[in-house]
Every structure is written in structure tokens, then in C-alpha cells.
C-alpha atoms as a PDB file:
ATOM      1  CA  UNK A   1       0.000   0.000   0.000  1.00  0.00           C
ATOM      2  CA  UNK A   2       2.810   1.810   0.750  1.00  0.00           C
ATOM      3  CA  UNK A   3       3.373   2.416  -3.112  1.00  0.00           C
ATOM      4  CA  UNK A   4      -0.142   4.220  -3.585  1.00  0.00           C
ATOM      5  CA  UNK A   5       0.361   8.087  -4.504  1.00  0.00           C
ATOM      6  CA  UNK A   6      -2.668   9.977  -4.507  1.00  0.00           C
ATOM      7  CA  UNK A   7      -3.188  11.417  -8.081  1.00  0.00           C
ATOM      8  CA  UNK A   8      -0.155  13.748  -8.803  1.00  0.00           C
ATOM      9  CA  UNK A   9      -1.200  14.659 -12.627  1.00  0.00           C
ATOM     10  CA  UNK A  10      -3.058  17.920 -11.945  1.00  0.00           C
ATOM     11  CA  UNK A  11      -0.325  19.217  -9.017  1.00  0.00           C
ATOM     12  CA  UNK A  12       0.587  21.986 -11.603  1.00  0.00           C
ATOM     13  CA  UNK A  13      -2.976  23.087 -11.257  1.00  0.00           C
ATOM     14  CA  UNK A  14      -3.480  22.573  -7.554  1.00  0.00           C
ATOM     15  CA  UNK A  15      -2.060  21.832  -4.100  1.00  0.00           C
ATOM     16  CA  UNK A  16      -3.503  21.621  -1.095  1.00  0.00           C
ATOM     17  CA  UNK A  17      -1.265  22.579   1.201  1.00  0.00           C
ATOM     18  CA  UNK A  18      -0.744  26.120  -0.615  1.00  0.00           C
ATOM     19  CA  UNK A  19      -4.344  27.056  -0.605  1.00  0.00           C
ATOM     20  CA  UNK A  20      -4.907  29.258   2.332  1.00  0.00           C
ATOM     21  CA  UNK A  21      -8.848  28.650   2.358  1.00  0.00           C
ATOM     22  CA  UNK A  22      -8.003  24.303   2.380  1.00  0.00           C
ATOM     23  CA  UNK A  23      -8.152  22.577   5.660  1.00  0.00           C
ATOM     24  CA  UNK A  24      -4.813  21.362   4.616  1.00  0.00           C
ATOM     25  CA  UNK A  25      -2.983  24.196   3.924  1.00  0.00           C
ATOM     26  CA  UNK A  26       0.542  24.355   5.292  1.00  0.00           C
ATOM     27  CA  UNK A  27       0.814  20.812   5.898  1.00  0.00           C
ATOM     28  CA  UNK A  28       4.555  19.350   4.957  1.00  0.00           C
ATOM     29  CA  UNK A  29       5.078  15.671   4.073  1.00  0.00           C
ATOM     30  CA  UNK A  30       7.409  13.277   3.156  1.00  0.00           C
ATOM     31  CA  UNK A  31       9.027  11.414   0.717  1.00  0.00           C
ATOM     32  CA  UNK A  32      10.623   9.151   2.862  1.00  0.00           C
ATOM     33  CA  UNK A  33       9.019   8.914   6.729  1.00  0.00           C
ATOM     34  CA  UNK A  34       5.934   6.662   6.473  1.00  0.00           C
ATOM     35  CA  UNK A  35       4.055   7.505   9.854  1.00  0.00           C
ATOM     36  CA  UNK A  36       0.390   6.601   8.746  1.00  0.00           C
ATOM     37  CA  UNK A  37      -1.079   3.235   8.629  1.00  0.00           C
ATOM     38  CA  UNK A  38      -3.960   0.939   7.285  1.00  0.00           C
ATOM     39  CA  UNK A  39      -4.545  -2.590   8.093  1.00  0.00           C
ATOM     40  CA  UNK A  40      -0.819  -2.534   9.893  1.00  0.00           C
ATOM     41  CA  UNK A  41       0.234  -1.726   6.170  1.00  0.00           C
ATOM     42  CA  UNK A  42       2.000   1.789   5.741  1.00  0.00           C
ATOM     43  CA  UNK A  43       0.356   4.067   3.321  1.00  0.00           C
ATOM     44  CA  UNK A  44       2.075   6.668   1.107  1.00  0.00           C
ATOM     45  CA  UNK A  45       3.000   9.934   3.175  1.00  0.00           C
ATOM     46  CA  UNK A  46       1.679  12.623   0.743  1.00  0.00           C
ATOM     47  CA  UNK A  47      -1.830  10.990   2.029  1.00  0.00           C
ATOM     48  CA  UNK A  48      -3.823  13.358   4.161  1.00  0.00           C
ATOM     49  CA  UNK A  49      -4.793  12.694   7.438  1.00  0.00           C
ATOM     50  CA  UNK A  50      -7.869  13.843   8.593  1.00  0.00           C
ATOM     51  CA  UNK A  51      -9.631  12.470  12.070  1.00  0.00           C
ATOM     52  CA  UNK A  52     -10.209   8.820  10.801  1.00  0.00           C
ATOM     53  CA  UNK A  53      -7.573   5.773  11.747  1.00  0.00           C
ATOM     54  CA  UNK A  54      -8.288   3.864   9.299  1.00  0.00           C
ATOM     55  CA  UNK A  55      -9.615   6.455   6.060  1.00  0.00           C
ATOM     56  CA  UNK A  56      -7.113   9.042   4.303  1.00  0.00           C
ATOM     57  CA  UNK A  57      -7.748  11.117   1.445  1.00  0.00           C
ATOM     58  CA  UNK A  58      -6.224  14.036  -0.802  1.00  0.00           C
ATOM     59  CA  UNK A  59      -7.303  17.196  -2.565  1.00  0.00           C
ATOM     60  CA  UNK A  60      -6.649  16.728  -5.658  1.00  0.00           C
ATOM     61  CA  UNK A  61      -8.299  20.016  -7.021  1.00  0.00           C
ATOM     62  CA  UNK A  62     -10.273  22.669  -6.026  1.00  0.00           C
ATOM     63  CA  UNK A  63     -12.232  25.535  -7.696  1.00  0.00           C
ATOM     64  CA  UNK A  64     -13.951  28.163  -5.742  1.00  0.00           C
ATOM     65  CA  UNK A  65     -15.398  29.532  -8.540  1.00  0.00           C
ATOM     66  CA  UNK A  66     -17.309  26.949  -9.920  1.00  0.00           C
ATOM     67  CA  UNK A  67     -17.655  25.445  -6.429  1.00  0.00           C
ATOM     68  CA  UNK A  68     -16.279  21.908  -6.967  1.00  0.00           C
ATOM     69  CA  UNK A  69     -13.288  19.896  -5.348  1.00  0.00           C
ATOM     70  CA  UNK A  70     -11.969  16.634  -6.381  1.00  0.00           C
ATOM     71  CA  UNK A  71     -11.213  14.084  -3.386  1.00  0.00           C
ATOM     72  CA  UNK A  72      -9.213  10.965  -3.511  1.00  0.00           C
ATOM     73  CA  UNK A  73      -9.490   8.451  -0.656  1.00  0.00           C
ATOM     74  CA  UNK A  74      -7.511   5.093   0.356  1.00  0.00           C
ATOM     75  CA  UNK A  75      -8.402   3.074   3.150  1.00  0.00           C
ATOM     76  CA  UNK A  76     -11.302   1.785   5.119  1.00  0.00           C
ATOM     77  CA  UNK A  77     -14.949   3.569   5.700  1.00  0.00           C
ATOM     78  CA  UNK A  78     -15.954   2.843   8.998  1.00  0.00           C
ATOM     79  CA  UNK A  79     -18.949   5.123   9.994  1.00  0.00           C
ATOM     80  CA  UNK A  80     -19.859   2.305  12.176  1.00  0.00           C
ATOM     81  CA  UNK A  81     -16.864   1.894  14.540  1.00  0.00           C
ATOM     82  CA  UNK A  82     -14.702   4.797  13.748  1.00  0.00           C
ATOM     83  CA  UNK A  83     -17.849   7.007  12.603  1.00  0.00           C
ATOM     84  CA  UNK A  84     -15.599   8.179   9.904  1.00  0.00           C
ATOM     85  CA  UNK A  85     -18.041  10.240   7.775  1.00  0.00           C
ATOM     86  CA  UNK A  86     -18.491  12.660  11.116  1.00  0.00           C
ATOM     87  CA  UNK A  87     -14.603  13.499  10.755  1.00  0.00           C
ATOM     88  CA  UNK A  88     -14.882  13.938   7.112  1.00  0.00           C
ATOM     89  CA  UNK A  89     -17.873  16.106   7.354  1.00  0.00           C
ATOM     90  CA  UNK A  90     -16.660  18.235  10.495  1.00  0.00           C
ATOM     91  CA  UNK A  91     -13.045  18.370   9.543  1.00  0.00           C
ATOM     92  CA  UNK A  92     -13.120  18.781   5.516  1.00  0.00           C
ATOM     93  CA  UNK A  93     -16.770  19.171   4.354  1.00  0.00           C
ATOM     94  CA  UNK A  94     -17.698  22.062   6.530  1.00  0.00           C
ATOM     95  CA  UNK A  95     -14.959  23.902   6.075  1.00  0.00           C
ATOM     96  CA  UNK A  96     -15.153  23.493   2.207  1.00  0.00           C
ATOM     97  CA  UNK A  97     -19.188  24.682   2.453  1.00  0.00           C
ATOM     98  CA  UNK A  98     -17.634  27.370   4.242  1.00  0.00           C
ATOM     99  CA  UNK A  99     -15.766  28.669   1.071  1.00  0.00           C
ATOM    100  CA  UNK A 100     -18.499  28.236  -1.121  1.00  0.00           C
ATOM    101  CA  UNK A 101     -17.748  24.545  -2.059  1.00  0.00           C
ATOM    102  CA  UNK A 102     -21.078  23.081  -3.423  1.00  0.00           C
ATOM    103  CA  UNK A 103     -20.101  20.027  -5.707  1.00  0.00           C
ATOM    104  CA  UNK A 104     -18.557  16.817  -3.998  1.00  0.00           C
ATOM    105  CA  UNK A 105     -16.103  14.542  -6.419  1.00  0.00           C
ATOM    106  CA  UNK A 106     -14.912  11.711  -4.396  1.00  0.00           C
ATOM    107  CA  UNK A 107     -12.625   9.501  -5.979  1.00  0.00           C
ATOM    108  CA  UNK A 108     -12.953   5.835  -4.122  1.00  0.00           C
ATOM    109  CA  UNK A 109     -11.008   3.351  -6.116  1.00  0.00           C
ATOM    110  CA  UNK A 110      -8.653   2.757  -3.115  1.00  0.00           C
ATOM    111  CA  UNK A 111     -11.384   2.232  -0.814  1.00  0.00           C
ATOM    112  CA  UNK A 112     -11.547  -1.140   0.597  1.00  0.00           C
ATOM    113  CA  UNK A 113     -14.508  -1.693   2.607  1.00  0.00           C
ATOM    114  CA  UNK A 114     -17.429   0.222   3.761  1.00  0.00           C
ATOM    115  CA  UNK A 115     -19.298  -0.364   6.729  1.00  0.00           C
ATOM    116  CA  UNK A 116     -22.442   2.132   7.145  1.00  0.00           C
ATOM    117  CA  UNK A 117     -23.415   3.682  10.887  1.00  0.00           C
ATOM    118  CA  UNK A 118     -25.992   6.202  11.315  1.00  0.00           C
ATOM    119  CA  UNK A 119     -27.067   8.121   7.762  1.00  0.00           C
ATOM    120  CA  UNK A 120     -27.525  11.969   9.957  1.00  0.00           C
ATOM    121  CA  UNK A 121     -24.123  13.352   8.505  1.00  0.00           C
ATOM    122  CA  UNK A 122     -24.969  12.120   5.045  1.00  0.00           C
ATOM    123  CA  UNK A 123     -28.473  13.893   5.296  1.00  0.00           C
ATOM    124  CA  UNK A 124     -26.896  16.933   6.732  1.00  0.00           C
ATOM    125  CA  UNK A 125     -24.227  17.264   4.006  1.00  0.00           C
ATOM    126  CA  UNK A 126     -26.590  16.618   1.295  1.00  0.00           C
ATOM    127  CA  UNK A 127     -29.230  19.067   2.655  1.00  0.00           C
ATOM    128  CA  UNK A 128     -26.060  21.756   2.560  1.00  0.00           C
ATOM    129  CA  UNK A 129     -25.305  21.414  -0.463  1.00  0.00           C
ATOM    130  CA  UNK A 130     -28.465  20.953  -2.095  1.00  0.00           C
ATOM    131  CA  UNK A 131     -29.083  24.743  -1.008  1.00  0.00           C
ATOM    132  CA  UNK A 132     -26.351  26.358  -2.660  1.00  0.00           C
ATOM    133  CA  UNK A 133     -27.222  24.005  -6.211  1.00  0.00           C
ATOM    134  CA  UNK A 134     -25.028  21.348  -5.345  1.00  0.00           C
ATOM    135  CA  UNK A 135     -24.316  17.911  -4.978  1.00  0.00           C
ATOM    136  CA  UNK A 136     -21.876  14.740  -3.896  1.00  0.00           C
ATOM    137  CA  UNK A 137     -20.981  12.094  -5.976  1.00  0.00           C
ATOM    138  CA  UNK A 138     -18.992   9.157  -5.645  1.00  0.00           C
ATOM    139  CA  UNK A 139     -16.920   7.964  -8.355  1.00  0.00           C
ATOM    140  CA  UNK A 140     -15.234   4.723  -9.120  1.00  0.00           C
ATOM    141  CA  UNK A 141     -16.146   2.880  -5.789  1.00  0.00           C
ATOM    142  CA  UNK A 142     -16.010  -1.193  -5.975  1.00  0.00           C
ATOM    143  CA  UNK A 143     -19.142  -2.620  -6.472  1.00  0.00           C
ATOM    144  CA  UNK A 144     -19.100  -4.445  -3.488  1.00  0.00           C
ATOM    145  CA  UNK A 145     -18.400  -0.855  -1.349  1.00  0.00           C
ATOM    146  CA  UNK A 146     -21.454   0.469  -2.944  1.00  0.00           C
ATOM    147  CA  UNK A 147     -23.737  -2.273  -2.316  1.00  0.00           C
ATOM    148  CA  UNK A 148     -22.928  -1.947   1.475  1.00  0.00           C
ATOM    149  CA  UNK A 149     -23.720   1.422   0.693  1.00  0.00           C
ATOM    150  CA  UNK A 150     -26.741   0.644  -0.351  1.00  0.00           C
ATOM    151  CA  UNK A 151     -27.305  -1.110   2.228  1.00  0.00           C
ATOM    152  CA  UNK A 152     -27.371   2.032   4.265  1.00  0.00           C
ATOM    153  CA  UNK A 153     -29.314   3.380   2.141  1.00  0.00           C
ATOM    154  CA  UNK A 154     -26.635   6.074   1.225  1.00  0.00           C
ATOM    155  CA  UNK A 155     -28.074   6.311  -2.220  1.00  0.00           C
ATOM    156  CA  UNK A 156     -30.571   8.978  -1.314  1.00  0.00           C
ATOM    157  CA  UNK A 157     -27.911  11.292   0.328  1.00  0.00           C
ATOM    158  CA  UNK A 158     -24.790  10.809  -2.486  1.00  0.00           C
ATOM    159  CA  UNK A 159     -24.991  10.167  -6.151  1.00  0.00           C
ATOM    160  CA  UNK A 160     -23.135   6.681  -7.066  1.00  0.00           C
ATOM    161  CA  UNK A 161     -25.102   5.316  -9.278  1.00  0.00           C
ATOM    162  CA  UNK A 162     -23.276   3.190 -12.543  1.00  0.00           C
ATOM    163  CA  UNK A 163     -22.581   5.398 -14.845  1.00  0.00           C
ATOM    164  CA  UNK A 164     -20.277   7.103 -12.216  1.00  0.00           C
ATOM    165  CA  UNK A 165     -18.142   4.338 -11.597  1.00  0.00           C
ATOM    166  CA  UNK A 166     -17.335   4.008 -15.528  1.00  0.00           C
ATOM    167  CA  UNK A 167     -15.432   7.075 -15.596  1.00  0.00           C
ATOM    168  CA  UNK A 168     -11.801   7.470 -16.661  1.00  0.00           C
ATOM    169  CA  UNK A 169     -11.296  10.368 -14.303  1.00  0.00           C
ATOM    170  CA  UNK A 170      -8.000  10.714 -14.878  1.00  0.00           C
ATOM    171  CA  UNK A 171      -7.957  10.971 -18.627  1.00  0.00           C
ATOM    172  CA  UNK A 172     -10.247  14.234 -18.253  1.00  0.00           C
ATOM    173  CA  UNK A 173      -9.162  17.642 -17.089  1.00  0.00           C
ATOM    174  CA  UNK A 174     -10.674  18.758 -13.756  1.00  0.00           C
ATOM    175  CA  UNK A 175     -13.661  21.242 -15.219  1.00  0.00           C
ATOM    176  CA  UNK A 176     -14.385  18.465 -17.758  1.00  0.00           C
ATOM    177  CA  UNK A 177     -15.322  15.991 -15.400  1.00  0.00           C
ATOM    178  CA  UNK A 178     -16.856  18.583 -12.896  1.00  0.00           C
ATOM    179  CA  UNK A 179     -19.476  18.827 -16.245  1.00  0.00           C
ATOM    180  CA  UNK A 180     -19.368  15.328 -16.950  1.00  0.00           C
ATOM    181  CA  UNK A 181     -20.289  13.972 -14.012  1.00  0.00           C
ATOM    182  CA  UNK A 182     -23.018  17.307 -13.187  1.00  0.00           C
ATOM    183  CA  UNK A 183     -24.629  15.684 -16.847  1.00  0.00           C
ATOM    184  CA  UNK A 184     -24.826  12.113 -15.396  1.00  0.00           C
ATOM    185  CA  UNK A 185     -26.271  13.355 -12.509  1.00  0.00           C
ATOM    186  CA  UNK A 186     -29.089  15.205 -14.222  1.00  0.00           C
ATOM    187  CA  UNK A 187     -29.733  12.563 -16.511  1.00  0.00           C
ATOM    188  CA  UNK A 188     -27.583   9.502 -15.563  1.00  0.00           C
ATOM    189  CA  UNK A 189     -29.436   7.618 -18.661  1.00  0.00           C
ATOM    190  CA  UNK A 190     -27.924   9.654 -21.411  1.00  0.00           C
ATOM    191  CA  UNK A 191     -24.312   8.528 -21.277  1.00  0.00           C
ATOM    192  CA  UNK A 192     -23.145   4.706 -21.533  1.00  0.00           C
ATOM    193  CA  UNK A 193     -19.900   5.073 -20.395  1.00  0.00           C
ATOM    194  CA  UNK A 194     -16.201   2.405 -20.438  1.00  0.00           C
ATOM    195  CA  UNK A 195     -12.662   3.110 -20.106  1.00  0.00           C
END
């Protein structure tokens, strides 16, 4: 795991730890001292830590003015030991909505598991964002991640239907897939999507 980068092709664009208004900004990392951990496995230090022991994600882009951030994760989503969804909602989210942040990309490829809690943060995030014209979408989760989230009924509270999980994110620059993925949203039939 260890070996894992979050996505470094759009750095020239964005970096969270310059951006005064991120809840990351002046954070220094590593190249060399692995300090975080999943599973007992040691993850790649340029990884951001967050609240969660066992869930780590990155900001891979942000744009206040069209409202939208891009978020990769790695790790395990425990809401229902670790409630990890509160630390990513009170520690990220709300300071994003606080900038003006409307539009939720999360990038799950290198999640793992997902085991659902309590749906109130969900709810509450959606409801945010909803008022300002926004939304939060899941992209490229493993179909057995999403059918636990389904499970918790998650679907109602975060877009992650199909056609997001076809998506060759990193093939598209960041505003493209900001209106890519607002088009499946709106009409998630239109586009039949592979590769």
C-alpha cells in the first residue's frame, strides 16, 4: 500500500497545502518517513490525514469559482466503529461549504470496505449542499463498497449510481469531469460510459 500516490497529474494546477482557504494548507510531508497506517500496512506519506484511523484522502483540485473539489481516498470507511463520515464532514466538508464549495467529487477506487453507521451526517451534508445548487458524488467505488452502501441506504444522500463508476477520471481535465459527471447526474441515462 505503501506504493499508492494519490493522483499527482493535476499538481501543476493545484495543491492543497498552498491554498490558504483548504483545511490542509501548510501541511509538509514526506518522501521518505511513512508515519500513517492501514490494516498494519504503511500508506504513502503525501496521504492526508484527517480524524479517521483507518480512512485518508487528498485534494486533488479545487475551484472556488465553480464550487467543486476533487477528493481521492484510500483506506477503510468505517462510519460504524470509527464514525468516519463525522470526521470527514466536520473536519473537511464544513470547512469546504464554508468557502463556497457546493459540488462533492470523491474519488474511491482505493477504498476497501465500507461499513455504514448512522445516515444523519450524510443527510446533513446533502441538505447543505443541495441549497447552494449542489451535490456529492462518488466515483469509481467497488461494487461491493457500494452495495454496502446501499445497504445504508446512502443512495438517497450521495450520487453513485453506474454510470459514475465508468469514468476514466484521470484521462479528463478537472472542469471536464466537474461537467461530466453534473450531466450524469441530471440525466444519468444519457451517457453509456467504459474506459
Amino acid at each position: 500500500m505503501h506504493d499508492i500516490e494519490p493522483y499527482w497529474n493535476w499538481r501543476d494546477r493545484y495543491i492543497a497545502s498552498e491554498d490558504k482557504q483548504s483545511p490542509f494548507f501548510g501541511r509538509v510531508y514526506s518522501e521518505f518517513s511513512f508515519t500513517h497506517k492501514i490494516y498494519n500496512y504503511f500508506i504513502h506519506p503525501q496521504w492526508d490525514e484527517f480524524g479517521s484511523s483507518t480512512l485518508y484522502l487528498k485534494p486533488l483540485y479545487v475551484d472556488y469559482d465553480k464550487s467543486f473539489v476533487i477528493i481521492e481516498l484510500i483506506g477503510e470507511w468505517n462510519d460504524c466503529l470509527h464514525n468516519d463520515i463525522m470526521f470527514l464532514k466536520r473536519n473537511v466538508v464544513d470547512q469546504m461549504i464554508e468557502t463556497g464549495i457546493s459540488k462533492f467529487i470523491l474519488v474511491g477506487e482505493n477504498v476497501l470496505n465500507f461499513h455504514g453507521g448512522d445516515s444523519d451526517y450524510y443527510q446533513e451534508w446533502q441538505e447543505e449542499v443541495a441549497e447552494m445548487g449542489g451535490w456529492i458524488s462518488f466515483v469509481n467505488f467497488r461494487d461491493h463498497v457500494m452495495e454496502e452502501m446501499e445497504d445504508v441506504q446512502l443512495q438517497f444522500f450521495v450520487n453513485f449510481d453506474p454510470p459514475l463508476n465508468d469514468i476514466n477520471w484521470r484521462a479528463q481535465r478537472p472542469t471536464h469531469l466537474l461537467q461530466l459527471i453534473d450531466a450524469l447526474i441530471k440525466n444519468p441515462n444519457q451517457f453509456r460510459l467504459r474506459g
